[in-house]
Each structure stands twice: as structure tokens, then as C-alpha cells.
PDB file of N, CA and C in Angstrom:
ATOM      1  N   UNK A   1       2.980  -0.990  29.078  1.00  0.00           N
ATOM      2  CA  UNK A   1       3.205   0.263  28.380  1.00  0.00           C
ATOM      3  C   UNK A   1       2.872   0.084  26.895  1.00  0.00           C
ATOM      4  N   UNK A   2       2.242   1.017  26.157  1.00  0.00           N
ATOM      5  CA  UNK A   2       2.021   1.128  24.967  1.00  0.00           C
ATOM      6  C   UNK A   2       2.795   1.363  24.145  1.00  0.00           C
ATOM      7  N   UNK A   3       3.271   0.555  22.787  1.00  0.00           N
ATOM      8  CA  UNK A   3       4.116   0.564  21.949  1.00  0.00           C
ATOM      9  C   UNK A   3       3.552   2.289  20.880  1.00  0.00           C
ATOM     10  N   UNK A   4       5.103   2.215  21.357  1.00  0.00           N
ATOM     11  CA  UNK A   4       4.454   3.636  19.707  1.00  0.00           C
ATOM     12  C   UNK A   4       6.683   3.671  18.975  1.00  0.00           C
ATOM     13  N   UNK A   5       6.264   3.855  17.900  1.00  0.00           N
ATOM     14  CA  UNK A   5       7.294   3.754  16.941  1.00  0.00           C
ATOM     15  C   UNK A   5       7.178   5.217  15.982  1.00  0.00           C
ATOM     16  N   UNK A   6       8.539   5.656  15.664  1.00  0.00           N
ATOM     17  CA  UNK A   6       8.531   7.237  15.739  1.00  0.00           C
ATOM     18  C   UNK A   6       8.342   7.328  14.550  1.00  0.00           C
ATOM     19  N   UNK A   7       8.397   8.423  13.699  1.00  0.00           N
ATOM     20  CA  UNK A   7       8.392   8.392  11.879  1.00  0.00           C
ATOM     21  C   UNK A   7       9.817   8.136  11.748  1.00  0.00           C
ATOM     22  N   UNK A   8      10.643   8.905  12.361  1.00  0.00           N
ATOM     23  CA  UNK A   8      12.440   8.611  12.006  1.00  0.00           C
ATOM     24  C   UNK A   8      12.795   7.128  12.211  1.00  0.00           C
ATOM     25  N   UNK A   9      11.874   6.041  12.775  1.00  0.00           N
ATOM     26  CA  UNK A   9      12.386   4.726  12.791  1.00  0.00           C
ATOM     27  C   UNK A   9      11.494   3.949  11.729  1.00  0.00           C
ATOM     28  N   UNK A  10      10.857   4.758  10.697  1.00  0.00           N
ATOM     29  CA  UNK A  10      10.065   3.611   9.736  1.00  0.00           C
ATOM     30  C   UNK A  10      10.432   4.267   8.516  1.00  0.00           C
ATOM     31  N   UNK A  11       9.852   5.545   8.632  1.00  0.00           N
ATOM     32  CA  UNK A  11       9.731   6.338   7.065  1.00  0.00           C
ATOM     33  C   UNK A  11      11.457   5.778   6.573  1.00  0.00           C
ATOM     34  N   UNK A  12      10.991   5.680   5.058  1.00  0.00           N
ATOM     35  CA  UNK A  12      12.415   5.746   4.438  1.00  0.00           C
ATOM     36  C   UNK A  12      12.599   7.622   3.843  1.00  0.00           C
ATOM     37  N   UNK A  13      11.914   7.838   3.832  1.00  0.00           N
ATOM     38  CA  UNK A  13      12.000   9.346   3.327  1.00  0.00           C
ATOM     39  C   UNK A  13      10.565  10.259   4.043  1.00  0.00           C
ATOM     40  N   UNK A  14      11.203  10.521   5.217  1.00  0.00           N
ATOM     41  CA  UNK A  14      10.011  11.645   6.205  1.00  0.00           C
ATOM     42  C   UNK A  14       9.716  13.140   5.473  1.00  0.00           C
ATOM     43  N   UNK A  15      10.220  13.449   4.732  1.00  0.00           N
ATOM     44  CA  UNK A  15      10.021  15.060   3.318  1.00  0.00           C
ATOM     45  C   UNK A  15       8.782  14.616   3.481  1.00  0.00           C
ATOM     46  N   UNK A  16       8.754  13.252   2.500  1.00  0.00           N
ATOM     47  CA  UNK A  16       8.491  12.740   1.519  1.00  0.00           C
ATOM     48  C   UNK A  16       6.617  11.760   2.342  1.00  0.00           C
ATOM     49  N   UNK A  17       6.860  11.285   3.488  1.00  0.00           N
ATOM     50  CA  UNK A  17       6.130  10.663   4.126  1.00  0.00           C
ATOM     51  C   UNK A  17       5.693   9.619   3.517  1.00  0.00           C
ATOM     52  N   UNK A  18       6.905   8.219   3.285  1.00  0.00           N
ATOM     53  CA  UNK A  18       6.667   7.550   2.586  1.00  0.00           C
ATOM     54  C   UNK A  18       7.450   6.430   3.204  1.00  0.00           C
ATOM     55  N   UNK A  19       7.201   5.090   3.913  1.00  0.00           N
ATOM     56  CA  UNK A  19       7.534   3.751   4.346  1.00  0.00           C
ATOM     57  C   UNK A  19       6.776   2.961   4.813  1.00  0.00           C
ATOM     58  N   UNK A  20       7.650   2.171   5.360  1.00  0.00           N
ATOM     59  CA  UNK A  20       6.979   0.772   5.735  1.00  0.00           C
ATOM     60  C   UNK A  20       6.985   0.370   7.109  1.00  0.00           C
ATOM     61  N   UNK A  21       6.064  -0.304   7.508  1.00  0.00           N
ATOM     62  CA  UNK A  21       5.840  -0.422   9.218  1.00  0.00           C
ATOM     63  C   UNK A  21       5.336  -1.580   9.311  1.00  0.00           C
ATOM     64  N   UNK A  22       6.044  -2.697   9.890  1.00  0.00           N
ATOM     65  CA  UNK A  22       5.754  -4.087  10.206  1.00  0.00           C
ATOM     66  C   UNK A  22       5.430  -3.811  11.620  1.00  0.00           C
ATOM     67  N   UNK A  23       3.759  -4.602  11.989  1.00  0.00           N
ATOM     68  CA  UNK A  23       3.620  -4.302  13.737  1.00  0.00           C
ATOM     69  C   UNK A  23       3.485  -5.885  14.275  1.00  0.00           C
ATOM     70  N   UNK A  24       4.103  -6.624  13.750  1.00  0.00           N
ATOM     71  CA  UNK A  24       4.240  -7.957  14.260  1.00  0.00           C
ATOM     72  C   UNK A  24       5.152  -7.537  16.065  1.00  0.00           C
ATOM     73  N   UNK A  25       6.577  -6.679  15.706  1.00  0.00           N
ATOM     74  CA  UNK A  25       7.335  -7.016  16.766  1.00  0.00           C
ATOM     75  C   UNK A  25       6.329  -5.861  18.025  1.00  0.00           C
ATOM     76  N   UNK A  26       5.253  -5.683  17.567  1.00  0.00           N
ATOM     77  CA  UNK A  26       4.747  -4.446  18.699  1.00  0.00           C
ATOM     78  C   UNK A  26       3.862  -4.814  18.810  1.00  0.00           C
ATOM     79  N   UNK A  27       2.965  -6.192  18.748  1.00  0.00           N
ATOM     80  CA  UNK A  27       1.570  -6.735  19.242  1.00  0.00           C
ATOM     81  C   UNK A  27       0.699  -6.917  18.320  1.00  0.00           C
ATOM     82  N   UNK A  28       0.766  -6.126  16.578  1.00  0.00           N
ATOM     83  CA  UNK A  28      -0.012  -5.972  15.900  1.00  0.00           C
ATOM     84  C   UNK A  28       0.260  -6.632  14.672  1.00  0.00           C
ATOM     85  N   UNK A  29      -1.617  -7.603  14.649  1.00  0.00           N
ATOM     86  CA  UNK A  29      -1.753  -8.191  13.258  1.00  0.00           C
ATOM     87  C   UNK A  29      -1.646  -7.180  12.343  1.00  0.00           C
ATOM     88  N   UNK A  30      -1.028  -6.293  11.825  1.00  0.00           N
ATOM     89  CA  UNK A  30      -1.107  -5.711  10.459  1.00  0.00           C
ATOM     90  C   UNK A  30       0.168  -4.909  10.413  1.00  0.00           C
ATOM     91  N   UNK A  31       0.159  -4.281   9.066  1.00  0.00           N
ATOM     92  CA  UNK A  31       2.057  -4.272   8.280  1.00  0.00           C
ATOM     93  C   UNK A  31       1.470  -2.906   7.594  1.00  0.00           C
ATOM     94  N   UNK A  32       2.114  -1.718   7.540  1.00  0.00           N
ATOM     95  CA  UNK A  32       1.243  -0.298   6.519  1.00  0.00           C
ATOM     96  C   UNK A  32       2.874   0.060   6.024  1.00  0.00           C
ATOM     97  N   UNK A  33       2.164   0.583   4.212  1.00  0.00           N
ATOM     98  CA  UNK A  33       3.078   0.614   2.886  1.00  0.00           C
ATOM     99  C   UNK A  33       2.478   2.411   3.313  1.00  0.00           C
ATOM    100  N   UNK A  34       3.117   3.010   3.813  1.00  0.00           N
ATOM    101  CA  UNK A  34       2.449   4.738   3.116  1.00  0.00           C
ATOM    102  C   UNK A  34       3.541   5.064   1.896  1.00  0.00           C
ATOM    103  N   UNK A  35       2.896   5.170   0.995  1.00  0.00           N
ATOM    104  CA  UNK A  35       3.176   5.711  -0.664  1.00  0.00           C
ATOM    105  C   UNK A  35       2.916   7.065  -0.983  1.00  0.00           C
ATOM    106  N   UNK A  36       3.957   7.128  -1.766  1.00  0.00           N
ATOM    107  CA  UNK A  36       3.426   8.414  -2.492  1.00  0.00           C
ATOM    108  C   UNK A  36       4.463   8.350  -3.787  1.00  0.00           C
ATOM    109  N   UNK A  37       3.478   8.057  -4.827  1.00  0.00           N
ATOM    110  CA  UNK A  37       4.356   7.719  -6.321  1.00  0.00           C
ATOM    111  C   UNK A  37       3.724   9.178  -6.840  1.00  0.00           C
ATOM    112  N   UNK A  38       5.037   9.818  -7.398  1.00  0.00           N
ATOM    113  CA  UNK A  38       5.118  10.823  -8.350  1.00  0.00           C
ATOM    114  C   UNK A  38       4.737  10.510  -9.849  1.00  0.00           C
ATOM    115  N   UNK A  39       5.819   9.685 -10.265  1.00  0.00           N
ATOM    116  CA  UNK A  39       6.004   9.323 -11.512  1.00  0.00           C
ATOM    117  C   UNK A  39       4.516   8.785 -12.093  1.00  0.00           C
ATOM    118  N   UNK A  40       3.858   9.364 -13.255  1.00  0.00           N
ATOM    119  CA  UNK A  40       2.579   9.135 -13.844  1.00  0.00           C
ATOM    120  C   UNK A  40       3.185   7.007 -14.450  1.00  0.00           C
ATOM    121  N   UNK A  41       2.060   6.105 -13.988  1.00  0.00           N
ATOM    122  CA  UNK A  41       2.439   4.828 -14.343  1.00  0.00           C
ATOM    123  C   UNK A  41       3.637   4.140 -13.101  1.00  0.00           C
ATOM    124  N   UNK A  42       4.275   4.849 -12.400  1.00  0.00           N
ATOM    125  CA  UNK A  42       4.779   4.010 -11.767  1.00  0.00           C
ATOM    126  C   UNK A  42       3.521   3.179 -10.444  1.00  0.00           C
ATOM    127  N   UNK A  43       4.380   2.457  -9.761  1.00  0.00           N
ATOM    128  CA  UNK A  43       3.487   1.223  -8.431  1.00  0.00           C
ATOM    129  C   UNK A  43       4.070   0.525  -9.074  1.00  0.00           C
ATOM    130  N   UNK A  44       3.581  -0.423  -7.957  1.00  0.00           N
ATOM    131  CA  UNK A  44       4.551  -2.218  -7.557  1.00  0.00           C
ATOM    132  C   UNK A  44       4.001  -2.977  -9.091  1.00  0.00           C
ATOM    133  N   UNK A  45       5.002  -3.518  -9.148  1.00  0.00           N
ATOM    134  CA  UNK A  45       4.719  -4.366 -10.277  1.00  0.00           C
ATOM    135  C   UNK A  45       3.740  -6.082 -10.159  1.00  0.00           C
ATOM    136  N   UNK A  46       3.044  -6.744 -10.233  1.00  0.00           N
ATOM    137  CA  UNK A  46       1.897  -7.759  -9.952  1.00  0.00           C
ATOM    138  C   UNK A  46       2.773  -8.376  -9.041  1.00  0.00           C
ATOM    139  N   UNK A  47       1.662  -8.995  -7.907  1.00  0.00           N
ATOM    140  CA  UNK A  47       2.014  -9.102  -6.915  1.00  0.00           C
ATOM    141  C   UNK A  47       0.844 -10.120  -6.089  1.00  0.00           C
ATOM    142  N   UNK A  48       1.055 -10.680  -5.090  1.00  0.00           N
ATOM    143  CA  UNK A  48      -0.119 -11.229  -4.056  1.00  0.00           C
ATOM    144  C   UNK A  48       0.571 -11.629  -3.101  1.00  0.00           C
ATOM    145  N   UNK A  49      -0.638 -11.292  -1.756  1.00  0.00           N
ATOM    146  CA  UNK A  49      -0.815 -11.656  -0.379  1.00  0.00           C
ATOM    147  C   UNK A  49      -1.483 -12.857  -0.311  1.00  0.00           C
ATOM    148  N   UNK A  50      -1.238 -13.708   0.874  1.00  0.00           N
ATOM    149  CA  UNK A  50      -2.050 -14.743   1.491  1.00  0.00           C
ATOM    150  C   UNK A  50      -2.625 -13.918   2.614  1.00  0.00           C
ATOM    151  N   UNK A  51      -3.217 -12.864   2.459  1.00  0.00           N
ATOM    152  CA  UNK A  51      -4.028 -12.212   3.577  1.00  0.00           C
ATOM    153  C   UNK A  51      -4.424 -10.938   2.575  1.00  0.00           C
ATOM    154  N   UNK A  52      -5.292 -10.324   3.191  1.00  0.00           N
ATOM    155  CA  UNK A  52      -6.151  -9.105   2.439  1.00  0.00           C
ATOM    156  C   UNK A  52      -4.710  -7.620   2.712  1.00  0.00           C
ATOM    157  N   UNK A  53      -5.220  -6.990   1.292  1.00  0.00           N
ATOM    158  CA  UNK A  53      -4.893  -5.758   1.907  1.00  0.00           C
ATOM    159  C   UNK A  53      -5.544  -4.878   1.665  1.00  0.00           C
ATOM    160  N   UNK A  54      -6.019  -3.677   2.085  1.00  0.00           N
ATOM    161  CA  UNK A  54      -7.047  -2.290   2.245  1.00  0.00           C
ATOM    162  C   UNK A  54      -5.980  -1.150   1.788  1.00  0.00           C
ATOM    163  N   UNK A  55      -6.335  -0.762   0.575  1.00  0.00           N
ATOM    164  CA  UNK A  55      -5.904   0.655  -0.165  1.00  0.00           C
ATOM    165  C   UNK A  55      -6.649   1.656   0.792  1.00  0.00           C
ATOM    166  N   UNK A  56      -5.816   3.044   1.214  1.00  0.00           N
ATOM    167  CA  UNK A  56      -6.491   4.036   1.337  1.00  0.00           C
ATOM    168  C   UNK A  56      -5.979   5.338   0.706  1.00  0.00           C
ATOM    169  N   UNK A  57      -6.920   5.803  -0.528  1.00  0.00           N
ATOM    170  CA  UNK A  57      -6.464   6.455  -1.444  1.00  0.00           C
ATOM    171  C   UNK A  57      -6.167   8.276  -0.659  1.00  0.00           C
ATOM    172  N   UNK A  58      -5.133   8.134  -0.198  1.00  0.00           N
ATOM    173  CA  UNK A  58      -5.289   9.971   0.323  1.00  0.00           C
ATOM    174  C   UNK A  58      -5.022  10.823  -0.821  1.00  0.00           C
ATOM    175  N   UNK A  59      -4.395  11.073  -2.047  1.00  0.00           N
ATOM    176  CA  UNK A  59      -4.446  11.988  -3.174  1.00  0.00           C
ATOM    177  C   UNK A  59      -4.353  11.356  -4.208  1.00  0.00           C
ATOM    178  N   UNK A  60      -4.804  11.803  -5.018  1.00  0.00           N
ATOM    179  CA  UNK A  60      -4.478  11.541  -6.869  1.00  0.00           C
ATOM    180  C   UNK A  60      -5.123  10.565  -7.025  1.00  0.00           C
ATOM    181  N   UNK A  61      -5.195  10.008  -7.906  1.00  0.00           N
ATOM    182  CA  UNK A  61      -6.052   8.947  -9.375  1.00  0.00           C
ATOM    183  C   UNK A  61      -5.159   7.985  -9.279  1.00  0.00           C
ATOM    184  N   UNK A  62      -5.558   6.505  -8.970  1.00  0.00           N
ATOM    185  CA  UNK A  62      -4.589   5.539  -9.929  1.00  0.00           C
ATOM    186  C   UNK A  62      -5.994   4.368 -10.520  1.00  0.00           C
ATOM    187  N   UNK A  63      -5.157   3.754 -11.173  1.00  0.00           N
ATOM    188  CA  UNK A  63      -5.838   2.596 -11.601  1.00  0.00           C
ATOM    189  C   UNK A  63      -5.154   1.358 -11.468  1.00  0.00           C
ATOM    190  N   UNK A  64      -5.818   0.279 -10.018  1.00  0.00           N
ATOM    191  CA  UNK A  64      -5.753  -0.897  -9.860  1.00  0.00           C
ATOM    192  C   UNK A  64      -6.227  -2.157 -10.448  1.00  0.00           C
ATOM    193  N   UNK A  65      -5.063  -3.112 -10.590  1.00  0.00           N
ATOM    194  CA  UNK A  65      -5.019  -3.848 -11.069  1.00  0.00           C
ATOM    195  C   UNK A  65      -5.737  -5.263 -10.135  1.00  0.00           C
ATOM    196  N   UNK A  66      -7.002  -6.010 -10.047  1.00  0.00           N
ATOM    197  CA  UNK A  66      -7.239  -6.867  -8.969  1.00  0.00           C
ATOM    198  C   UNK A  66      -8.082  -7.787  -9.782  1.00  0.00           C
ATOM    199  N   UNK A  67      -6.990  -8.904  -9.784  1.00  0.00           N
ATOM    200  CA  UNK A  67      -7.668 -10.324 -10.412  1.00  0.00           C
ATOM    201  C   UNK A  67      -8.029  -9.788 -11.950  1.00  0.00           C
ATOM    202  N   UNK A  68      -9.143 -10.195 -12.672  1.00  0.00           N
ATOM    203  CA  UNK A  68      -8.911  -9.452 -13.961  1.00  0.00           C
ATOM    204  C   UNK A  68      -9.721  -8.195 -13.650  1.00  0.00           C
ATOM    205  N   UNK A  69     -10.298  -7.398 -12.814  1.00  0.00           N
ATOM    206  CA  UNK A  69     -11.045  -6.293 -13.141  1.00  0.00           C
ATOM    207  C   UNK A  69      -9.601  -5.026 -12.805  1.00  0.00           C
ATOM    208  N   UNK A  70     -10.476  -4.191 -13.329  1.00  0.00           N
ATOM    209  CA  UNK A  70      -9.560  -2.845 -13.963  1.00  0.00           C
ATOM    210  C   UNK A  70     -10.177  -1.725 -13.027  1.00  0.00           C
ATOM    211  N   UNK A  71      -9.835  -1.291 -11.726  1.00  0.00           N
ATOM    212  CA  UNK A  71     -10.394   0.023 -11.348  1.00  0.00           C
ATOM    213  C   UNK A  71      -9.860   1.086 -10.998  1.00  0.00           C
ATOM    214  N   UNK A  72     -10.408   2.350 -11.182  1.00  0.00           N
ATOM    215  CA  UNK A  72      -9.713   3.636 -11.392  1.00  0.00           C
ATOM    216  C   UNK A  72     -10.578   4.065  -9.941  1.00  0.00           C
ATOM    217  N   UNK A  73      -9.440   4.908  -9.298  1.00  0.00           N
ATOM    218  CA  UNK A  73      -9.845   4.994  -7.890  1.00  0.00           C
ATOM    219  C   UNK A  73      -9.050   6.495  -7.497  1.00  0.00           C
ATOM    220  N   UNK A  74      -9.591   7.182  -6.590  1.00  0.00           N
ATOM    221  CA  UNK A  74      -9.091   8.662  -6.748  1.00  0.00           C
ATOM    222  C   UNK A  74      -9.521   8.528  -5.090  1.00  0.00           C
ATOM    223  N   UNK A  75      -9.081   9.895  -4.785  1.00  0.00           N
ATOM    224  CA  UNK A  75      -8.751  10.470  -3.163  1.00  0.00           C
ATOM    225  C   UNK A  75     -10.248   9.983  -2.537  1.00  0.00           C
ATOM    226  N   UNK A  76     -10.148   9.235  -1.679  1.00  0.00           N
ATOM    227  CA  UNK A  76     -11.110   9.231  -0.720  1.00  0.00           C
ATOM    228  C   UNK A  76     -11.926   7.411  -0.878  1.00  0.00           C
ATOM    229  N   UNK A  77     -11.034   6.701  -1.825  1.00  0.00           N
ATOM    230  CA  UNK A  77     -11.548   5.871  -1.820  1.00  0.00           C
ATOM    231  C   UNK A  77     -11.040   4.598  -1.289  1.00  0.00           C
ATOM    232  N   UNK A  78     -11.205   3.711  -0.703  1.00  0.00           N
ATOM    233  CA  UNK A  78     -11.064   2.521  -0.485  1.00  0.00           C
ATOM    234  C   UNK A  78     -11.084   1.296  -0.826  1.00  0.00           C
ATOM    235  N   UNK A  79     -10.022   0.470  -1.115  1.00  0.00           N
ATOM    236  CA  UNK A  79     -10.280  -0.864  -2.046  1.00  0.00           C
ATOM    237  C   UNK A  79      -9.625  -2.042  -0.650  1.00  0.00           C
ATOM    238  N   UNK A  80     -10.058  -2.949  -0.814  1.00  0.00           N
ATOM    239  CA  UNK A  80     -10.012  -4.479  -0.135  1.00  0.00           C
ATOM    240  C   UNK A  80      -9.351  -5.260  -1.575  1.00  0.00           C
ATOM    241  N   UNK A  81      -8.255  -5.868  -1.131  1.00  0.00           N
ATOM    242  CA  UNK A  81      -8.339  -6.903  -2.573  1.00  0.00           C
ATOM    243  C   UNK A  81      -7.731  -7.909  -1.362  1.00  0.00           C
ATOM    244  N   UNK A  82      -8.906  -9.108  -1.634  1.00  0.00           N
ATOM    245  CA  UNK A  82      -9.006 -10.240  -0.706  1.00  0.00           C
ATOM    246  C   UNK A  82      -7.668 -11.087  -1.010  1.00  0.00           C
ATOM    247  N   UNK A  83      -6.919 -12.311   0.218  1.00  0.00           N
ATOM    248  CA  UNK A  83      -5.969 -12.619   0.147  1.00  0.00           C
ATOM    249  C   UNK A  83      -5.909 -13.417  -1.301  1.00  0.00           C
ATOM    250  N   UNK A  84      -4.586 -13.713  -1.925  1.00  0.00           N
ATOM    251  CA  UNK A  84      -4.134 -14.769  -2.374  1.00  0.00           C
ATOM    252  C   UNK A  84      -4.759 -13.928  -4.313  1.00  0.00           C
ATOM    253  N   UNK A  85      -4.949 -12.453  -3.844  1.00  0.00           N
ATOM    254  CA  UNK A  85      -5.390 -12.362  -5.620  1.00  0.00           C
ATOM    255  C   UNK A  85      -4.906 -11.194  -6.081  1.00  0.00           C
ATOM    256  N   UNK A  86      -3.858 -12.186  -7.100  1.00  0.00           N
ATOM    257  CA  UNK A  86      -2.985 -11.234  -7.754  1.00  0.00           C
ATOM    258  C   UNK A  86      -3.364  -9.108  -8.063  1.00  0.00           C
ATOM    259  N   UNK A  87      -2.176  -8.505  -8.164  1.00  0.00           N
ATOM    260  CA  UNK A  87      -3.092  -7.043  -7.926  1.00  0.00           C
ATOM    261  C   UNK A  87      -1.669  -6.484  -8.169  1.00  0.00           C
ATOM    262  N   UNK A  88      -2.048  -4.975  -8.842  1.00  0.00           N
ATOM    263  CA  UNK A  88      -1.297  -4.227  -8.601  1.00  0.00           C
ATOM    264  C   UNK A  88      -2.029  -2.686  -8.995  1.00  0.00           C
ATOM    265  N   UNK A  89      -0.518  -1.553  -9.091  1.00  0.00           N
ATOM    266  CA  UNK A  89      -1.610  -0.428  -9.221  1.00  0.00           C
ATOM    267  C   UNK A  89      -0.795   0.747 -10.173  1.00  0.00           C
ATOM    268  N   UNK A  90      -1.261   2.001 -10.222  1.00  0.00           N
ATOM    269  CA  UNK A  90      -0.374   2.921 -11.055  1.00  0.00           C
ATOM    270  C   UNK A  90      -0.889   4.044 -10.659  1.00  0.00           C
ATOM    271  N   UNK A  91      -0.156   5.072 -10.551  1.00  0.00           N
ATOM    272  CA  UNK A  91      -0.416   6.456 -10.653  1.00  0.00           C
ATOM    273  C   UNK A  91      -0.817   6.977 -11.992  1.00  0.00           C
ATOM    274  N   UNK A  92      -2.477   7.521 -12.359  1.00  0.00           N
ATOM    275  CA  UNK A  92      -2.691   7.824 -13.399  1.00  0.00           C
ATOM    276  C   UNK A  92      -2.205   9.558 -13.887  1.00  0.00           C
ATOM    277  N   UNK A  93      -2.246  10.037 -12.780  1.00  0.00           N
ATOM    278  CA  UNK A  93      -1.528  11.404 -12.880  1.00  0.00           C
ATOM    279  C   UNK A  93      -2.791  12.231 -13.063  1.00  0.00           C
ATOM    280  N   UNK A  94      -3.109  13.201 -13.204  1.00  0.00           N
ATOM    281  CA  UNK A  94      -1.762  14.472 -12.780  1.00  0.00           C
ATOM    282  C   UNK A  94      -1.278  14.482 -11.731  1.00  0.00           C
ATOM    283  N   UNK A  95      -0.525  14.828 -11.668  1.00  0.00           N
ATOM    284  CA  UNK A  95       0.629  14.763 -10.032  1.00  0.00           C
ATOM    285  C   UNK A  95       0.551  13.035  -9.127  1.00  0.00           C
ATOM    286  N   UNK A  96       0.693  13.548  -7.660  1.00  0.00           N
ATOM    287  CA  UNK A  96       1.214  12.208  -7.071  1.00  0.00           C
ATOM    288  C   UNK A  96       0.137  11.341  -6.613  1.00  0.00           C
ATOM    289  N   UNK A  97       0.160  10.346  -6.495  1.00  0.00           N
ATOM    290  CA  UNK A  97      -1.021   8.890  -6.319  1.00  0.00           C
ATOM    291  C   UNK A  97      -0.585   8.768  -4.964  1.00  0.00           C
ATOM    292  N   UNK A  98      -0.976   9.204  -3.668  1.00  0.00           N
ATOM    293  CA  UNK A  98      -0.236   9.056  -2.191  1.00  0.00           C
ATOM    294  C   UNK A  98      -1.346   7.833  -1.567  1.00  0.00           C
ATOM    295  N   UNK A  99      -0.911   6.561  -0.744  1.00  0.00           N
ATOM    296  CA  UNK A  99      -1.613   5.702  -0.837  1.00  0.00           C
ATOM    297  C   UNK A  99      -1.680   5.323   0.620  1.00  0.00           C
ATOM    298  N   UNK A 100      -2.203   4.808   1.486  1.00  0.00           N
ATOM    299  CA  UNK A 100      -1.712   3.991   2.963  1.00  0.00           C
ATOM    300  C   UNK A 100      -2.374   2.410   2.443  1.00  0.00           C
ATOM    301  N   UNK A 101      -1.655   1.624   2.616  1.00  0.00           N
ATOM    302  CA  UNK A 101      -1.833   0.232   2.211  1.00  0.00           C
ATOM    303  C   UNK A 101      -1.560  -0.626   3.635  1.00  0.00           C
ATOM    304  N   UNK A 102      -2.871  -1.519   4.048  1.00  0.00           N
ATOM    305  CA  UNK A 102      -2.836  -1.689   5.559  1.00  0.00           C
ATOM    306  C   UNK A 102      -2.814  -3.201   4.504  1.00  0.00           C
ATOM    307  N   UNK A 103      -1.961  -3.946   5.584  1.00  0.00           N
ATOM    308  CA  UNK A 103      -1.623  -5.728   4.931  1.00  0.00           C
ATOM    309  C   UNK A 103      -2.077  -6.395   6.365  1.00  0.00           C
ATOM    310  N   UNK A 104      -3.204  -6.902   6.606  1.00  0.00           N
ATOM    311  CA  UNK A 104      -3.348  -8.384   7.479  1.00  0.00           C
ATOM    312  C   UNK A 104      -2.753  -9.166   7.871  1.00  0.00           C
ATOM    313  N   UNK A 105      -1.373  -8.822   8.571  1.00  0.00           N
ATOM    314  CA  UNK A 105      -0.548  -9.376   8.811  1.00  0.00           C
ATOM    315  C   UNK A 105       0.438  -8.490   9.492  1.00  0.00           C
ATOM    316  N   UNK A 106       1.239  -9.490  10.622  1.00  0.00           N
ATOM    317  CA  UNK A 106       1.747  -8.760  11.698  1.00  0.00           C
ATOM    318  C   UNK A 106       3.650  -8.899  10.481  1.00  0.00           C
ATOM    319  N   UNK A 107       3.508  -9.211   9.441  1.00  0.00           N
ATOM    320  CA  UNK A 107       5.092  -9.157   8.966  1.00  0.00           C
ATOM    321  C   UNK A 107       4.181  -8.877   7.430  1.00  0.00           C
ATOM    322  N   UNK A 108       5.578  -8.412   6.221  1.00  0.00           N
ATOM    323  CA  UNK A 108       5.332  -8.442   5.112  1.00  0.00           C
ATOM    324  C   UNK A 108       5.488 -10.106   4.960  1.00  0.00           C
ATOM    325  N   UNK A 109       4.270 -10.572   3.792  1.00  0.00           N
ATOM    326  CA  UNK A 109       4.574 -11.737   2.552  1.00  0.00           C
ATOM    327  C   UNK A 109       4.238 -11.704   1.379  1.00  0.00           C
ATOM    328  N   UNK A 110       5.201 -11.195   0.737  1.00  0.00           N
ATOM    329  CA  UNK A 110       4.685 -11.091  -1.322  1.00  0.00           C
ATOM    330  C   UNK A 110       5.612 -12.151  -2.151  1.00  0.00           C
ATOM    331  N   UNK A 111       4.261 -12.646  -2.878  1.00  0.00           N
ATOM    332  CA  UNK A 111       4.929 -13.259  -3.931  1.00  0.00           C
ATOM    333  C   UNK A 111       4.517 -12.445  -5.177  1.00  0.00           C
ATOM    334  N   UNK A 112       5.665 -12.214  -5.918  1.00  0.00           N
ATOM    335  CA  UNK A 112       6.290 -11.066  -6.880  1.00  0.00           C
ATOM    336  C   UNK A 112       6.201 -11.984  -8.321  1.00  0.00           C
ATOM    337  N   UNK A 113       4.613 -11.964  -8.937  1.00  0.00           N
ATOM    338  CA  UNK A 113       4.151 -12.498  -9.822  1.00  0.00           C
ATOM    339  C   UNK A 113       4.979 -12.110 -11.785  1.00  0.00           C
ATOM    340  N   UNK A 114       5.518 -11.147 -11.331  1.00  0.00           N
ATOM    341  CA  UNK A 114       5.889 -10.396 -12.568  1.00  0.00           C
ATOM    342  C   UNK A 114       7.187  -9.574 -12.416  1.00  0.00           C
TER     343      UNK A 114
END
């Protein structure tokens, strides 16, 4: 039988459509962050994986932080930042930066650089 996991058992806030989903215990190499930062400048503060993770920008502007380059990235775009390199990101605003962040890996692992 096929695993499926509901929004009421991941989302921390379903309004809002915004949590975290580890698919280690359901067969699957990969872990998804769905975001949605309001606040202009807020996101995770520097950070790295020992595995890749894939931004998928569904609304608003932010500007990521990956290794030393600086990129500004808006709805429809896609970023890879390969394992083990430091990264982070921000909502440049106007309004909300909504994100799906797929992690290579069947559990979360961050080391919390900052």
C-alpha cells in the first residue's frame, strides 16, 4: 500500500500552508521545508547540509545566500545549493517569499553556522 501523509499531520500552520515533512519513515530519500515568510528580511539564519537542497520559489523575491555568491531569485525559479555549502536566504519583499525546499535526505541534518 502506498504511503500518503495528510496536511493536518505535517503542516505546523495549514491557513498558512507552511511545514515540514521528513519521508525517511515512508520509503523516501528526501525531507520538504514549505515556507512562507511574511516578514521583509526574515529566513533561516546560515546554515549547511551534507546533501543538496533544491529551492522552489512559488511567490515573492528573496535573495540567497550560497557560499560567497549573492542571488536574488523571484517566483518561478529554482536554486540547487550543493551539499556541505553554507547558505541561507531572505524575503526581499513586497509581501510574502513562499518557498518548497526539497533536502536529499530521508531525515533533517543542519549544522547552524550562525
Amino acid at each position: 500500500m502506498t504511503p500518503i501523509t495528510q496536511a493536518r499531520d505535517w503542516l505546523t500552520d495549514p491557513d498558512r500552508f507552511h511545514g515540514e515533512w521528513q519521508g525517511g519513515p515512508q520509503g523516501a530519500n528526501i525531507c520538504v521545508i514549505v515556507n512562507e515568510i511574511e516578514t521583509v528580511g526574515g529566513g533561516p539564519r546560515l546554515h549547511r547540509h551534507p546533501y543538496a537542497e533544491t529551492f522552489v520559489i512559488r511567490r515573492g523575491h528573496g535573495l540567497f545566500i550560497v557560499g560567497d555568491e549573492r542571488i536574488e531569485a523571484g517566483a518561478g525559479a529554482i536554486l540547487v545549493v550543493p551539499a556541505d555549502t553554507p547558505h541561507r536566504f531572505e524575503n526581499l519583499g513586497p509581501g510574502m517569499l513562499a518557498t518548497i525546499d526539497i533536502h536529499e535526505n530521508g531525515t533533517f541534518i543542519t549544522e547552524w553556522l550562525e
